[in-house]
C-alpha atoms as a PDB file:
ATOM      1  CA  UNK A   1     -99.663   2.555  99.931  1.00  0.00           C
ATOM      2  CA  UNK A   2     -98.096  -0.217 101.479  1.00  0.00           C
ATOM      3  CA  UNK A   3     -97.864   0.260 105.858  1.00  0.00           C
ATOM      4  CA  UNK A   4     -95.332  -0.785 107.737  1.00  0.00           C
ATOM      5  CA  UNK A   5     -95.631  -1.610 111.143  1.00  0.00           C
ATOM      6  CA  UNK A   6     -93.271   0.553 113.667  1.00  0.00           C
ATOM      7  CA  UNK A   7     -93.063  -0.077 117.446  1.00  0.00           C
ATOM      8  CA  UNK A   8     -92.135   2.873 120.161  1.00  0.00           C
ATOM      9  CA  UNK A   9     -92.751   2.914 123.840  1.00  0.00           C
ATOM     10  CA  UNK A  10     -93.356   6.257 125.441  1.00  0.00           C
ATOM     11  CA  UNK A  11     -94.424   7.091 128.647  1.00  0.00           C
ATOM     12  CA  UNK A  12     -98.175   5.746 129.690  1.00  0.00           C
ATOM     13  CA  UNK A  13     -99.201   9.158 129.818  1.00  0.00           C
ATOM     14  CA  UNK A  14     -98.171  10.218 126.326  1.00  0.00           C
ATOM     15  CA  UNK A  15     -99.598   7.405 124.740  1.00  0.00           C
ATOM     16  CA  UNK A  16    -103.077   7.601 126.908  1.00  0.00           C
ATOM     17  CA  UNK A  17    -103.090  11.268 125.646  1.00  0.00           C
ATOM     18  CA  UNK A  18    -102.526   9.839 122.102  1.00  0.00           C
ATOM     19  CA  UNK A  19    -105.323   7.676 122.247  1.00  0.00           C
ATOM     20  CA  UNK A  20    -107.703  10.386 123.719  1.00  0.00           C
ATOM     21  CA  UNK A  21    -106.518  13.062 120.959  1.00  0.00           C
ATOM     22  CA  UNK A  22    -106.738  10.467 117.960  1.00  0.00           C
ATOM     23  CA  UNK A  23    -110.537   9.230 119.089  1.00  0.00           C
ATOM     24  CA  UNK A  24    -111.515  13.007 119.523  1.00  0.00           C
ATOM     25  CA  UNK A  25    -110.306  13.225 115.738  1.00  0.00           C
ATOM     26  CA  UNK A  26    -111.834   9.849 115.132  1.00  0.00           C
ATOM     27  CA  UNK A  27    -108.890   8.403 113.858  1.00  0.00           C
ATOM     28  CA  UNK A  28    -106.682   5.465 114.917  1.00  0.00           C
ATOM     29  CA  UNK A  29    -103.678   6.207 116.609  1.00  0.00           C
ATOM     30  CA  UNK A  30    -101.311   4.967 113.919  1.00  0.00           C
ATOM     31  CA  UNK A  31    -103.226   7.662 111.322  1.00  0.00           C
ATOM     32  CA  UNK A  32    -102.967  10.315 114.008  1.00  0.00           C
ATOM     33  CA  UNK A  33     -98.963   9.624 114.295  1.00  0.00           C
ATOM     34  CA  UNK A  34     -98.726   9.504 110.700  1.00  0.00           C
ATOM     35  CA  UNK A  35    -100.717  12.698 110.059  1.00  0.00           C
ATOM     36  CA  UNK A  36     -98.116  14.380 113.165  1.00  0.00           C
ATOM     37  CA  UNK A  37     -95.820  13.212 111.286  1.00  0.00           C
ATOM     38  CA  UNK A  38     -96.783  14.132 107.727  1.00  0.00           C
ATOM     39  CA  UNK A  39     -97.260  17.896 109.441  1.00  0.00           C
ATOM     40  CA  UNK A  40     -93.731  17.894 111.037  1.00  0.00           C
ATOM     41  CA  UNK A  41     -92.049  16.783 107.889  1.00  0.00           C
ATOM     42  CA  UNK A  42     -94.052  19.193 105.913  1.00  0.00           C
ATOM     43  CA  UNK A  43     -93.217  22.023 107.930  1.00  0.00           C
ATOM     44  CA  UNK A  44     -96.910  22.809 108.554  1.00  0.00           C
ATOM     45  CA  UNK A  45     -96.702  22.800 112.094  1.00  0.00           C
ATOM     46  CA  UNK A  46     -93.953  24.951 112.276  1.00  0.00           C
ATOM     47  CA  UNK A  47     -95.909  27.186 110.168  1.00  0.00           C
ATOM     48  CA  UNK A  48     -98.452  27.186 112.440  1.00  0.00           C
ATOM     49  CA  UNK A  49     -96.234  28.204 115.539  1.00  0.00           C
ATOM     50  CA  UNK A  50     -94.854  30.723 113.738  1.00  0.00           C
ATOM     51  CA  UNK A  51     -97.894  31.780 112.858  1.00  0.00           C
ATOM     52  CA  UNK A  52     -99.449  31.988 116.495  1.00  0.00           C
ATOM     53  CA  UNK A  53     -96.339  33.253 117.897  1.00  0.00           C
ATOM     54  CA  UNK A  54     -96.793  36.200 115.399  1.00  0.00           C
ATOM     55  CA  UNK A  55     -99.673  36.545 116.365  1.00  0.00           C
ATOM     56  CA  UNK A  56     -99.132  36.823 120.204  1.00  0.00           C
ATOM     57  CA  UNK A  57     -96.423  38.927 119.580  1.00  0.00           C
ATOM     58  CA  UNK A  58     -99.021  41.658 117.439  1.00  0.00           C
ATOM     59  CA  UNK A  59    -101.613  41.552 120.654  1.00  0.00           C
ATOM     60  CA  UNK A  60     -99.805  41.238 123.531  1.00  0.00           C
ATOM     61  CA  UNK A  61    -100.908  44.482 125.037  1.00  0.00           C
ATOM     62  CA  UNK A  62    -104.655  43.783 124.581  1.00  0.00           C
ATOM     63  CA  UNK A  63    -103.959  39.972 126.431  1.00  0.00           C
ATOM     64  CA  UNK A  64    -102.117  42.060 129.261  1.00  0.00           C
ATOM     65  CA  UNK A  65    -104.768  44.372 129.274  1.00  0.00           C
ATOM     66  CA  UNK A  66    -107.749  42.235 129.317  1.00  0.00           C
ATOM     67  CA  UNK A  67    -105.886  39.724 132.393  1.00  0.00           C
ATOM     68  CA  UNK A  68    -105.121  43.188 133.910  1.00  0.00           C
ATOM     69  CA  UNK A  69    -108.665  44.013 134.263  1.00  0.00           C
ATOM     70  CA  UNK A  70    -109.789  40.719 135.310  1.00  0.00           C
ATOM     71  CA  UNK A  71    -107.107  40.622 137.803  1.00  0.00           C
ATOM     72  CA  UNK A  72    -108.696  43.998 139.168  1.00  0.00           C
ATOM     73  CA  UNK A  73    -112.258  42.517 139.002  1.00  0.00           C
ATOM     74  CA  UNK A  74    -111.387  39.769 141.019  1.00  0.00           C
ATOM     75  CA  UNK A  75    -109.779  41.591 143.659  1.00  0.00           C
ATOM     76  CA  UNK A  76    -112.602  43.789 143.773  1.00  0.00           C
ATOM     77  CA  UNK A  77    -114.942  41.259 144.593  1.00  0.00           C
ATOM     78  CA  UNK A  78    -113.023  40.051 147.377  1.00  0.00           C
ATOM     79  CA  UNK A  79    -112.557  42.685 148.950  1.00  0.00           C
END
């Protein structure tokens, strides 16, 4: 596939972040951006929100529970 060169400026933190997250996934940053991009346009990634918030939405009680009782734990120690 033939690549075409594409130029963007973004803020220096965004694009330090970019670098960070493509070496992590040892990729170059222009194959990171193009797999964001591939995800986006796929509608994978909203998938995968949907997905989570789904999934939040299911188990919210036992999150509120569980930070409830280490909220309790805490305070019990300090005191």
């Amino acid at each position: 596939m033939a690549k075409t060169q594409l130029g963007a400026r973004v803020d220096e933190d965004v694009a330090e972040l970019a670098k960070k997250r493509a070496a992590d996934l040892g990729l170059s940053v222009g194959d990171y951006l193009a797999r964001l991009v591939q995800d986006d346009a796929s509608g994978l990634r909203a998938r995968a929100v949907d997905a989570a918030t789904r999934f939040l939405a299911e188990h919210q009680a036992l999150f509120d529970e569980a930070e409830q009782a280490q909220q309790a734990s805490r305070e019990t120690r300090a005191a």
